[in-house]
N, C-alpha and C. Protein backbone atom coordinates (compact mmCIF):
# COMPACT_ATOMS: atom_id res chain seq x y z
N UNK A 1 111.83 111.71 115.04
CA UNK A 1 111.15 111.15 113.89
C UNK A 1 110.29 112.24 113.26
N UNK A 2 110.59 111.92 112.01
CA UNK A 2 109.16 113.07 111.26
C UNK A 2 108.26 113.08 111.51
N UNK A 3 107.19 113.97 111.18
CA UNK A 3 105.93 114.21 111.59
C UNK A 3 104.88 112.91 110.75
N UNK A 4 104.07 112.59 111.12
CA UNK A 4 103.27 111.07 110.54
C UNK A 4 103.11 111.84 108.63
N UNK A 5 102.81 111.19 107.96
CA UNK A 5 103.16 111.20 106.44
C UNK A 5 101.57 111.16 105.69
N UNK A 6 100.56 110.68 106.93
CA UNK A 6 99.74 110.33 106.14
C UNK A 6 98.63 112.07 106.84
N UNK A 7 97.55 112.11 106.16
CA UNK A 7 96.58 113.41 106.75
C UNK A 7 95.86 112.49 107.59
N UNK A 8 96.11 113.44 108.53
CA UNK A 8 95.36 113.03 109.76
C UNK A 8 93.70 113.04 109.63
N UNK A 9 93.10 114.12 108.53
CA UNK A 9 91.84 114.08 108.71
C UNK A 9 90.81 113.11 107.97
N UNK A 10 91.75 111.79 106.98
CA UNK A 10 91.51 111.24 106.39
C UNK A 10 91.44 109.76 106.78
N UNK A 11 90.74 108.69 107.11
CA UNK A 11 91.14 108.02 107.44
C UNK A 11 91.97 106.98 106.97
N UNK A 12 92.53 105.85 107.42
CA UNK A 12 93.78 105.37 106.35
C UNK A 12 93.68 104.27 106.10
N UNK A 13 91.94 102.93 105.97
CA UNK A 13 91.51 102.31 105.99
C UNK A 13 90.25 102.08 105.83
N UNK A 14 89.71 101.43 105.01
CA UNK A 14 88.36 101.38 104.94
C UNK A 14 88.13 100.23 106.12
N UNK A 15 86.87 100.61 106.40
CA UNK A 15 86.24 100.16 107.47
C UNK A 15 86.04 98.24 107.45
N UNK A 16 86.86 97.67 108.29
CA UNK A 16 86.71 96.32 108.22
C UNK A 16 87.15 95.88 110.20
N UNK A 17 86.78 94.70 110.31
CA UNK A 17 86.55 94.14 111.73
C UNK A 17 88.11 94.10 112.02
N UNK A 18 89.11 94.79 112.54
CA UNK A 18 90.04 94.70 112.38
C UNK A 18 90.54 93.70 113.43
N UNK A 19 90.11 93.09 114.11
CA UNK A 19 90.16 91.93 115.61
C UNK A 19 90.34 90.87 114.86
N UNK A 20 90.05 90.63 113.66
CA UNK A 20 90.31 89.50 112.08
C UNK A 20 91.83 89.49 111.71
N UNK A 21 92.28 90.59 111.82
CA UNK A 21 93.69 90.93 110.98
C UNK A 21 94.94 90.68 111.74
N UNK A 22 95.36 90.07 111.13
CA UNK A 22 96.94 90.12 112.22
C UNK A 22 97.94 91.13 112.44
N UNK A 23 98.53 91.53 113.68
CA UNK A 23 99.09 93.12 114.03
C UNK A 23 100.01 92.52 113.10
N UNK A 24 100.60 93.30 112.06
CA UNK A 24 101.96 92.97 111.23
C UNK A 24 102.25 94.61 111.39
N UNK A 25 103.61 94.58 110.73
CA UNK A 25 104.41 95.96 110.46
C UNK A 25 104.98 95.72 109.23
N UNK A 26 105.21 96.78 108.50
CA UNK A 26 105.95 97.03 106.92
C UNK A 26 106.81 97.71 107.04
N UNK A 27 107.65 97.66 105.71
CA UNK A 27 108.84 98.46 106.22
C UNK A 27 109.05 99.20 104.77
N UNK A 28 109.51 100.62 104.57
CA UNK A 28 109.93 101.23 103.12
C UNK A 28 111.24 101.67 103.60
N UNK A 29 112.45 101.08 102.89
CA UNK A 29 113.71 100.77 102.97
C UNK A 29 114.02 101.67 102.13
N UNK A 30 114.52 103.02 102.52
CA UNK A 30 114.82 104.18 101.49
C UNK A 30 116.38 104.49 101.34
N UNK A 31 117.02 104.16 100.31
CA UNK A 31 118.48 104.59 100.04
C UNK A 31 118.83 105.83 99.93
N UNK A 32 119.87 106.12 99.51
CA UNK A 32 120.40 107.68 99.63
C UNK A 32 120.10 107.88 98.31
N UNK A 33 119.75 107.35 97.34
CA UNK A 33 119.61 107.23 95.96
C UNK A 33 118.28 107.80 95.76
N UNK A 34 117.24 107.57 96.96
CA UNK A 34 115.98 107.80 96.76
C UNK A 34 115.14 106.54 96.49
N UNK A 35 115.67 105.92 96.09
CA UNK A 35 115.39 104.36 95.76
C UNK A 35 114.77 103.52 96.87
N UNK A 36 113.80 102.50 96.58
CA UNK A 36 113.42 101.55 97.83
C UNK A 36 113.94 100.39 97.44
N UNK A 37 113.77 99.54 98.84
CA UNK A 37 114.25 98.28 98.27
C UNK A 37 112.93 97.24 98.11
N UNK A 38 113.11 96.41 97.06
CA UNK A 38 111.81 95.18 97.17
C UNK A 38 112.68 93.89 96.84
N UNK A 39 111.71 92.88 97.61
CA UNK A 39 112.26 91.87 97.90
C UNK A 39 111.46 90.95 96.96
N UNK A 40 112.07 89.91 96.02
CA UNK A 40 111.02 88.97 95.46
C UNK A 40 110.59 87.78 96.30
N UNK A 41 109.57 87.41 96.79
CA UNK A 41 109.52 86.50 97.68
C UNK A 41 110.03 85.17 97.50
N UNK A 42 110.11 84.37 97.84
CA UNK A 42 110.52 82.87 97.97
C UNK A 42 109.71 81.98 97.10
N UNK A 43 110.20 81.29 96.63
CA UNK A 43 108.44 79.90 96.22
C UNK A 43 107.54 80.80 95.75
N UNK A 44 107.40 81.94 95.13
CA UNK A 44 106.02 82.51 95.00
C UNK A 44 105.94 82.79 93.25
N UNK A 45 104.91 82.30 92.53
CA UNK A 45 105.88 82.67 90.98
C UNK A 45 105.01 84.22 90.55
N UNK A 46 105.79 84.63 89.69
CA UNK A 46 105.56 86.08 89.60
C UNK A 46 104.43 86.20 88.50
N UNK A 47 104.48 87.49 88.01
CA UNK A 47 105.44 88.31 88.26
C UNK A 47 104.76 88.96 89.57
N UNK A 48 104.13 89.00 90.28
CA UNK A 48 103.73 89.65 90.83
C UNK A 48 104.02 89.25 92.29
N UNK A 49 105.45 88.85 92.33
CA UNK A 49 106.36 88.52 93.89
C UNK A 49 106.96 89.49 94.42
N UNK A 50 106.93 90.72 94.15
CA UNK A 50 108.03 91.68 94.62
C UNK A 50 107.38 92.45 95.99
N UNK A 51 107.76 92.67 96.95
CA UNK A 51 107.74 93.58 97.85
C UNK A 51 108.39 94.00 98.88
N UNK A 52 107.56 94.93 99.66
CA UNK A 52 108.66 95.07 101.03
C UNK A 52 108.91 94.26 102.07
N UNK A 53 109.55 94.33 103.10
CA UNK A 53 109.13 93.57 104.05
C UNK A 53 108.35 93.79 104.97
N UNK A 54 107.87 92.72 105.65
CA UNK A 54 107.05 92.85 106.49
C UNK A 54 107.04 91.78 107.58
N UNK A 55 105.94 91.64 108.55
CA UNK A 55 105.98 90.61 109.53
C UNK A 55 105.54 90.73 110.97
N UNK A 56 104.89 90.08 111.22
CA UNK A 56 103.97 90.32 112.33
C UNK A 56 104.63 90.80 113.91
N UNK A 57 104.18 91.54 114.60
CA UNK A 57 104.57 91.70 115.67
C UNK A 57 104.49 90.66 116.93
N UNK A 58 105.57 90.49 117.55
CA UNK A 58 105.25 89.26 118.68
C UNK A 58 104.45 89.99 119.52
N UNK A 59 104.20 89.02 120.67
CA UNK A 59 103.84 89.58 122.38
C UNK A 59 105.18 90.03 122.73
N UNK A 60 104.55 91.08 123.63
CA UNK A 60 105.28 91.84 124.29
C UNK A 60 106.02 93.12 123.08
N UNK A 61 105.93 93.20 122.37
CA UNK A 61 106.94 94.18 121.12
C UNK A 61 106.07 94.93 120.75
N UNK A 62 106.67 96.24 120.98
CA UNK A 62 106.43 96.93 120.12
C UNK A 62 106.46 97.05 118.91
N UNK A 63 105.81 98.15 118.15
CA UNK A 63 105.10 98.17 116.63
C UNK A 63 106.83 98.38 116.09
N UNK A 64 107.56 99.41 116.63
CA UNK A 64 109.41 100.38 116.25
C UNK A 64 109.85 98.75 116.58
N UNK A 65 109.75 97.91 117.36
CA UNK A 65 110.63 96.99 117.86
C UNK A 65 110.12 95.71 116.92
N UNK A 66 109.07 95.49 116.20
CA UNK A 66 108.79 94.55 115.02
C UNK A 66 109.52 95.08 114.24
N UNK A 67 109.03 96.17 113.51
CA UNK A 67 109.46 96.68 111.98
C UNK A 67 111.07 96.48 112.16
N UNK A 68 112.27 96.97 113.05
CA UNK A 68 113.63 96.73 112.84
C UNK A 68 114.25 95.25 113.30
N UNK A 69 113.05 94.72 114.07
CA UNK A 69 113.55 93.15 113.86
C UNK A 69 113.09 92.54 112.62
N UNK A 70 112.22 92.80 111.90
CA UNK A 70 111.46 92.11 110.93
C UNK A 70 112.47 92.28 110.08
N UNK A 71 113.04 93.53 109.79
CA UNK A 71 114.24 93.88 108.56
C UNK A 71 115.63 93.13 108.91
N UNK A 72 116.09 93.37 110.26
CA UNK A 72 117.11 92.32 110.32
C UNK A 72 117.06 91.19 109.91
N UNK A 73 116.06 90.63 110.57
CA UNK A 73 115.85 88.72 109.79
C UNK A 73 115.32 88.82 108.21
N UNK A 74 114.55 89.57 107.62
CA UNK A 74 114.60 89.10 106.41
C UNK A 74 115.59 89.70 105.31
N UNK A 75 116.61 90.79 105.99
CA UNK A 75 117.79 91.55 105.11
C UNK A 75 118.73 91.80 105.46
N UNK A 76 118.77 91.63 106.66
CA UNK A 76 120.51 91.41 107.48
C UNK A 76 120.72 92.86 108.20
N UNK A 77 119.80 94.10 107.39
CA UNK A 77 119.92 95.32 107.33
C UNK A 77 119.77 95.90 109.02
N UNK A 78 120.34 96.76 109.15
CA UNK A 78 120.18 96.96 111.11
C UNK A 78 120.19 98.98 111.02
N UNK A 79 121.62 99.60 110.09
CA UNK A 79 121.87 100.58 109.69
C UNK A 79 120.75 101.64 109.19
N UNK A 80 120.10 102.12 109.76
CA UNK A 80 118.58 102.96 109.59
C UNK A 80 118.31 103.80 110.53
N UNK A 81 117.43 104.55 110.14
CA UNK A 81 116.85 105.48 110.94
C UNK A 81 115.29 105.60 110.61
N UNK A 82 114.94 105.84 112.00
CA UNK A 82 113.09 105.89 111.17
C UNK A 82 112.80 106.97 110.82
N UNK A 83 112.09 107.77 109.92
CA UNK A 83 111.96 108.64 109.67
C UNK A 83 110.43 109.12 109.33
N UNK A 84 109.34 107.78 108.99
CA UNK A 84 108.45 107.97 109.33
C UNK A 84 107.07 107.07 109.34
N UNK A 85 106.35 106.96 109.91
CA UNK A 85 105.20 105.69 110.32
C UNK A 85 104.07 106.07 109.88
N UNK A 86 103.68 105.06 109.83
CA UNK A 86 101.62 105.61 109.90
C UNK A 86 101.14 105.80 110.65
N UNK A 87 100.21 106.11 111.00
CA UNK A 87 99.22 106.58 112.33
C UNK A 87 98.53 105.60 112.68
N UNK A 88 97.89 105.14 112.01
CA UNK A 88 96.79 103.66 111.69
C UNK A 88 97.33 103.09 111.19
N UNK A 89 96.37 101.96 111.67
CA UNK A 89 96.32 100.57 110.97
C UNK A 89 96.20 100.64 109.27
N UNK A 90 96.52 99.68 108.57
CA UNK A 90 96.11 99.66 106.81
C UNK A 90 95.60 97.98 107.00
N UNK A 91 94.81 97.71 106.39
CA UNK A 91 94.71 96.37 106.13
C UNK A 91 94.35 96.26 105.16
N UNK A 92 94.44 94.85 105.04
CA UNK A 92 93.66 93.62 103.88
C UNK A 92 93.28 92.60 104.28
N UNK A 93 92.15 92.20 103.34
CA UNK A 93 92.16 90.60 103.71
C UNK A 93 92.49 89.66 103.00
N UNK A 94 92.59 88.57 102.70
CA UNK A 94 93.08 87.62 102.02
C UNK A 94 92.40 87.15 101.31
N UNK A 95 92.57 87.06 99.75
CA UNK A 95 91.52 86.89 98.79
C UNK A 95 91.00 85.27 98.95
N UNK A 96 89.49 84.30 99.07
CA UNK A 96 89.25 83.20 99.16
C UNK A 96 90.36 82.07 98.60
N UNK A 97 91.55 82.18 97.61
CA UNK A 97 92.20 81.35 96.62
C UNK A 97 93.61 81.26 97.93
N UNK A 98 93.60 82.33 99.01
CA UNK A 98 94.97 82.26 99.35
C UNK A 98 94.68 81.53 100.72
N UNK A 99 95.53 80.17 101.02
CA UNK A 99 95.47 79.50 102.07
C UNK A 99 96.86 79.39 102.12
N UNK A 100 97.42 80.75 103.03
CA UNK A 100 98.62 80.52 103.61
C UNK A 100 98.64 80.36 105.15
N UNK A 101 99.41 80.20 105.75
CA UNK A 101 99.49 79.68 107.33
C UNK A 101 98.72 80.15 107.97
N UNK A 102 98.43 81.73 108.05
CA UNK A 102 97.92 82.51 108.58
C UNK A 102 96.47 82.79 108.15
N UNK A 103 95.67 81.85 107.19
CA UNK A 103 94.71 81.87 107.16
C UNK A 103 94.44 80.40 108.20
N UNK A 104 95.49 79.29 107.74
CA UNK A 104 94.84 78.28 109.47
C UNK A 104 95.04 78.72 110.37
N UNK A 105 95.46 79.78 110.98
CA UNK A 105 95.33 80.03 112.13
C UNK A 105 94.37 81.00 112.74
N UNK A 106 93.33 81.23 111.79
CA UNK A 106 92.24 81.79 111.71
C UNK A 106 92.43 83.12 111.12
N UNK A 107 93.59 83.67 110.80
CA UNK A 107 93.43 85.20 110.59
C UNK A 107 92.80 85.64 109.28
N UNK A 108 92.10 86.11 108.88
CA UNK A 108 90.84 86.89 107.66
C UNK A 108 91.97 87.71 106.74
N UNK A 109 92.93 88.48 107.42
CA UNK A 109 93.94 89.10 106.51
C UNK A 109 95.46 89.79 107.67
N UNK A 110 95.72 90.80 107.30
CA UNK A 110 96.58 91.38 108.36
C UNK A 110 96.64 93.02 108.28
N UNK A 111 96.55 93.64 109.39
CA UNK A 111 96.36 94.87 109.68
C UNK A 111 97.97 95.34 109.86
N UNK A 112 98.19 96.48 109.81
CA UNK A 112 99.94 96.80 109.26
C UNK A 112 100.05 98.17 109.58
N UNK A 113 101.07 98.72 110.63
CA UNK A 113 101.58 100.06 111.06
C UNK A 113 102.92 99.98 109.97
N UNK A 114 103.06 101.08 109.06
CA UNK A 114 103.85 101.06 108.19
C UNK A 114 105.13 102.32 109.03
N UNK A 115 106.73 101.44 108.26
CA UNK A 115 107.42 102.50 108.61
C UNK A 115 108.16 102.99 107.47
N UNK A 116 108.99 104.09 107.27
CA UNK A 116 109.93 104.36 106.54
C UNK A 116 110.74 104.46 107.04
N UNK A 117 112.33 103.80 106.46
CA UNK A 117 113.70 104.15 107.21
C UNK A 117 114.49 104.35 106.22
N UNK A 118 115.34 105.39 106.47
CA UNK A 118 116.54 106.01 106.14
C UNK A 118 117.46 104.76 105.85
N UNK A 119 118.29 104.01 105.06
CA UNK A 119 119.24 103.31 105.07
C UNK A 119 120.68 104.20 105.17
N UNK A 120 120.95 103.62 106.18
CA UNK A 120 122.58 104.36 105.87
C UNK A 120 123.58 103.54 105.92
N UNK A 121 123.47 102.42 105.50
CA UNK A 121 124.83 101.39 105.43
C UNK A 121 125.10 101.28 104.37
N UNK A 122 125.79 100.42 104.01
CA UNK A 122 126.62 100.02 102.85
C UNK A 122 125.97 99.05 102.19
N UNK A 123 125.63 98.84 100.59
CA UNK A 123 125.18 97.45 100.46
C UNK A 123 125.57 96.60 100.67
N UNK A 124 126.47 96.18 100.97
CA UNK A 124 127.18 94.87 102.06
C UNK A 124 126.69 94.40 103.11
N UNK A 125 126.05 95.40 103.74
CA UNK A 125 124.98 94.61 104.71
C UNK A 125 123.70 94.12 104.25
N UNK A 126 123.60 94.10 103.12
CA UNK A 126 122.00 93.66 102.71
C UNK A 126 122.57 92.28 102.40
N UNK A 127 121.80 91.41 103.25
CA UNK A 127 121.59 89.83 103.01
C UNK A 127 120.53 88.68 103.53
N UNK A 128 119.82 88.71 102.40
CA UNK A 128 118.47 87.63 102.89
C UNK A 128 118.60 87.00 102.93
N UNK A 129 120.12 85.91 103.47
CA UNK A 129 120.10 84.52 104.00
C UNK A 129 120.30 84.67 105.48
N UNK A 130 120.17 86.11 106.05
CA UNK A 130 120.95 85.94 107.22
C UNK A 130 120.28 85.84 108.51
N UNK A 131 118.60 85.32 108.18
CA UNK A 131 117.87 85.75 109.20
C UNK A 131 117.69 84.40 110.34
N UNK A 132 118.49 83.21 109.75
CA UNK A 132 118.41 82.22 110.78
C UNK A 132 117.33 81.38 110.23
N UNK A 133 116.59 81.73 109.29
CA UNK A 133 115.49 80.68 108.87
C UNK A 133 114.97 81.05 107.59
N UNK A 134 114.01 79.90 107.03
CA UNK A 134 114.00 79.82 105.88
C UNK A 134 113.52 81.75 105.59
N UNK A 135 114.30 81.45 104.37
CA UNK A 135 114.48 82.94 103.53
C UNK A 135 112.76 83.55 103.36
N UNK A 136 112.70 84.66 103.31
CA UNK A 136 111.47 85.31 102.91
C UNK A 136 111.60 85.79 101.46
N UNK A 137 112.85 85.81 101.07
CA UNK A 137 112.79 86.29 100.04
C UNK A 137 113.73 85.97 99.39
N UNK A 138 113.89 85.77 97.50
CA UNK A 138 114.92 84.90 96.93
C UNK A 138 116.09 86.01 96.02
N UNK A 139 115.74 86.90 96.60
CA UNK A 139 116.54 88.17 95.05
C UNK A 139 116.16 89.65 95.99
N UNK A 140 116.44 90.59 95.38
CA UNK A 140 116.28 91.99 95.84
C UNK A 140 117.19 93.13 95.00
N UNK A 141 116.43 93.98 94.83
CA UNK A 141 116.45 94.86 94.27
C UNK A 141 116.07 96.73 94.50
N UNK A 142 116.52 97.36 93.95
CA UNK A 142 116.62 98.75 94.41
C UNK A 142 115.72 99.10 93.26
N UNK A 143 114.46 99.99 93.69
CA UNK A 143 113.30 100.48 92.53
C UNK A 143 112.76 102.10 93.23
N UNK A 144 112.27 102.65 92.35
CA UNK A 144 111.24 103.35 92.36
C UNK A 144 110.19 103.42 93.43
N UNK A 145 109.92 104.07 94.18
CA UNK A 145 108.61 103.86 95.03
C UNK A 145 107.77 103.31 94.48
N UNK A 146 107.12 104.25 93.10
CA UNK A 146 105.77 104.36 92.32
C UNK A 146 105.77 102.86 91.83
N UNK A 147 106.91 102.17 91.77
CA UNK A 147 107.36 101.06 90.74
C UNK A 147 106.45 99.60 91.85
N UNK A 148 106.31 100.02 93.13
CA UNK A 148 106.32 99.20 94.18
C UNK A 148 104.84 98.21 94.12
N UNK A 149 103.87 98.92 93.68
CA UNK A 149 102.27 98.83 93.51
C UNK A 149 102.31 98.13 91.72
N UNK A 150 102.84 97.90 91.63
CA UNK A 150 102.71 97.38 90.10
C UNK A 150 103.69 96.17 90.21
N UNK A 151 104.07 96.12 91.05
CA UNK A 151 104.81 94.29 91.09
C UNK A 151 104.17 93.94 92.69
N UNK A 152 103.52 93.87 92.80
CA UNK A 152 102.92 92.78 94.50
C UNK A 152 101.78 92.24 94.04
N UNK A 153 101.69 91.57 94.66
CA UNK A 153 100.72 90.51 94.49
C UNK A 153 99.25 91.30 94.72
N UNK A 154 98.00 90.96 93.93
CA UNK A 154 96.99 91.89 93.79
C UNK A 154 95.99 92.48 95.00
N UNK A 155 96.33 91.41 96.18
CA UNK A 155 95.05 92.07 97.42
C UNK A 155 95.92 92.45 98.21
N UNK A 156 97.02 93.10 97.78
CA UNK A 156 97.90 94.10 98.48
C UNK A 156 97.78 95.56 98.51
N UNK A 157 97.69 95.55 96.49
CA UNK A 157 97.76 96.74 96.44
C UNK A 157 97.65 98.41 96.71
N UNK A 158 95.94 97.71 97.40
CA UNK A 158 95.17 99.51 97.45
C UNK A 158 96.74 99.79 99.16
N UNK A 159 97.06 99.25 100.11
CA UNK A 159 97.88 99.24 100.91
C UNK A 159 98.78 99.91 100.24
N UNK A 160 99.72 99.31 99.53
CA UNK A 160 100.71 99.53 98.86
C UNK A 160 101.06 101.12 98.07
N UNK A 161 99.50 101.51 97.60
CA UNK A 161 99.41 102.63 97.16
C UNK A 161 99.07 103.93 98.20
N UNK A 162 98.29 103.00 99.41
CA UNK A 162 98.27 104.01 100.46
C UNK A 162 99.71 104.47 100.99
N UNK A 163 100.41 103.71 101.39
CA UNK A 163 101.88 103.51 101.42
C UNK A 163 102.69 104.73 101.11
N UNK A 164 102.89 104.45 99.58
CA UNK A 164 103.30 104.99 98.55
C UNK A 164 102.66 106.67 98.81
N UNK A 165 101.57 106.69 98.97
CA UNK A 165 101.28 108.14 99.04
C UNK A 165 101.87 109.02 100.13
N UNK A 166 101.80 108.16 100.99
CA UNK A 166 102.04 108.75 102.50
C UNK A 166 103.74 108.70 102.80
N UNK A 167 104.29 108.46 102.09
CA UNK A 167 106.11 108.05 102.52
C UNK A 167 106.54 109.05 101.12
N UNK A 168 105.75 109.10 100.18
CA UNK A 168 106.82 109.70 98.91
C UNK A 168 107.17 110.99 99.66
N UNK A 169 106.83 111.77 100.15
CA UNK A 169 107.53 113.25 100.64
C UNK A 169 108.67 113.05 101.25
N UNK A 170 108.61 111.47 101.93
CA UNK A 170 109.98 111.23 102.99
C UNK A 170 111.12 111.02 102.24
N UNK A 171 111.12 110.45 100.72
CA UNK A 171 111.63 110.00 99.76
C UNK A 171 113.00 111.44 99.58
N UNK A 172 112.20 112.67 99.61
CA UNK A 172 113.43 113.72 99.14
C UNK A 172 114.03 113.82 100.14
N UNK A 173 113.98 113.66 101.53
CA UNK A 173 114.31 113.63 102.52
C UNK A 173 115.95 112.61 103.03
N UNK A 174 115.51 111.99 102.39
CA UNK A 174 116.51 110.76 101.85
C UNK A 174 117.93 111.01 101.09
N UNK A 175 116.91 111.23 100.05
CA UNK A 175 117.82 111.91 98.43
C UNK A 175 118.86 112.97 98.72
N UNK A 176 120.07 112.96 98.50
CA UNK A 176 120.55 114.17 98.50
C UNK A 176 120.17 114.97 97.86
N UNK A 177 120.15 116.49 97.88
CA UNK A 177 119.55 117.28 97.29
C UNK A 177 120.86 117.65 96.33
N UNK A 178 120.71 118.40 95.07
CA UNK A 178 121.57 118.72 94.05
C UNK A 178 122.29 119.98 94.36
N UNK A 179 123.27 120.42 94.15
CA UNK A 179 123.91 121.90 94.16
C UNK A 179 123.18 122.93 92.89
């Protein structure tokens, strides 16, 4: 795996009770195109539904062993390679208006080890009905990194842009390079 993406001497979170947040993992789904993939979520109205995936880590799993189960169930996708993670945690919390599940179950927001992976399959394997349960997401699409922080929903973002900073180098890495 590559070397971590983000500077080590910086930290990669502002300071919050992180024992509040739920362990989740993210995922930046990088094509040979250079391209990521975002997912529009389910039931959610936009425009501001688009993102990656994500999803909490069970007991017993590892952070590598969430992020490529999380992508199987919400994209069918298995064909990857990791290429590179965060070091830290990123979080958020959940703005007062959002009462989704995971605020009854007490969680304040969710804390997130981000990965990047190499896609190397075919689009034929991308399918968000295939995860065995209700869909996470209703559509999907191939974008821009930079494009990624300007369609999610708003107490995502500063994440999203941390993200974005720390994975774009992995991006040429991806890309074939030109003759």
């Amino acid at each position: 795996m590559a070397s971590l993406a983000l500077d080590r001497k910086q930290p990669q979170m502002t300071p919050m009770d992180l024992s509040q947040l739920r362990p989740n993992v993210g995922i930046v789904l990088i094509a040979r195109t250079g391209q990521v993939w975002l997912g529009r979520r389910a039931k959610t109205p936009g425009p501001d539904n688009w993102q990656f995936p994500q999803g909490g880590i069970d007991a017993g799993e590892s952070d590598t062993e969430a992020a490529l189960r999380e992508l199987r169930e919400e994209t069918g996708v298995t064909s990857v390679r990791v290429i590179g993670r965060t070091r830290d945690w990123l979080g958020y919390e959940f703005p007062p208006e959002h009462q989704g599940s995971k605020v009854g179950k007490g969680w304040r927001g969710q804390k997130q080890i981000w990965f990047a992976l190499a896609f190397d399959g075919e689009e034929s394997e991308i399918d968000i009905l295939s995860g065995g349960h209700e869909p996470e997401f209703d559509a999907w699409r191939w974008a821009e990194l930079d494009e990624a922080a300007d369609h999610v929903i708003g107490f995502k973002r500063d994440v999203y842009r941390q993200v974005i900073a720390a994975f774009r180098p992995l991006v040429g890495r991806v890309r074939p390079q030109s003759a």
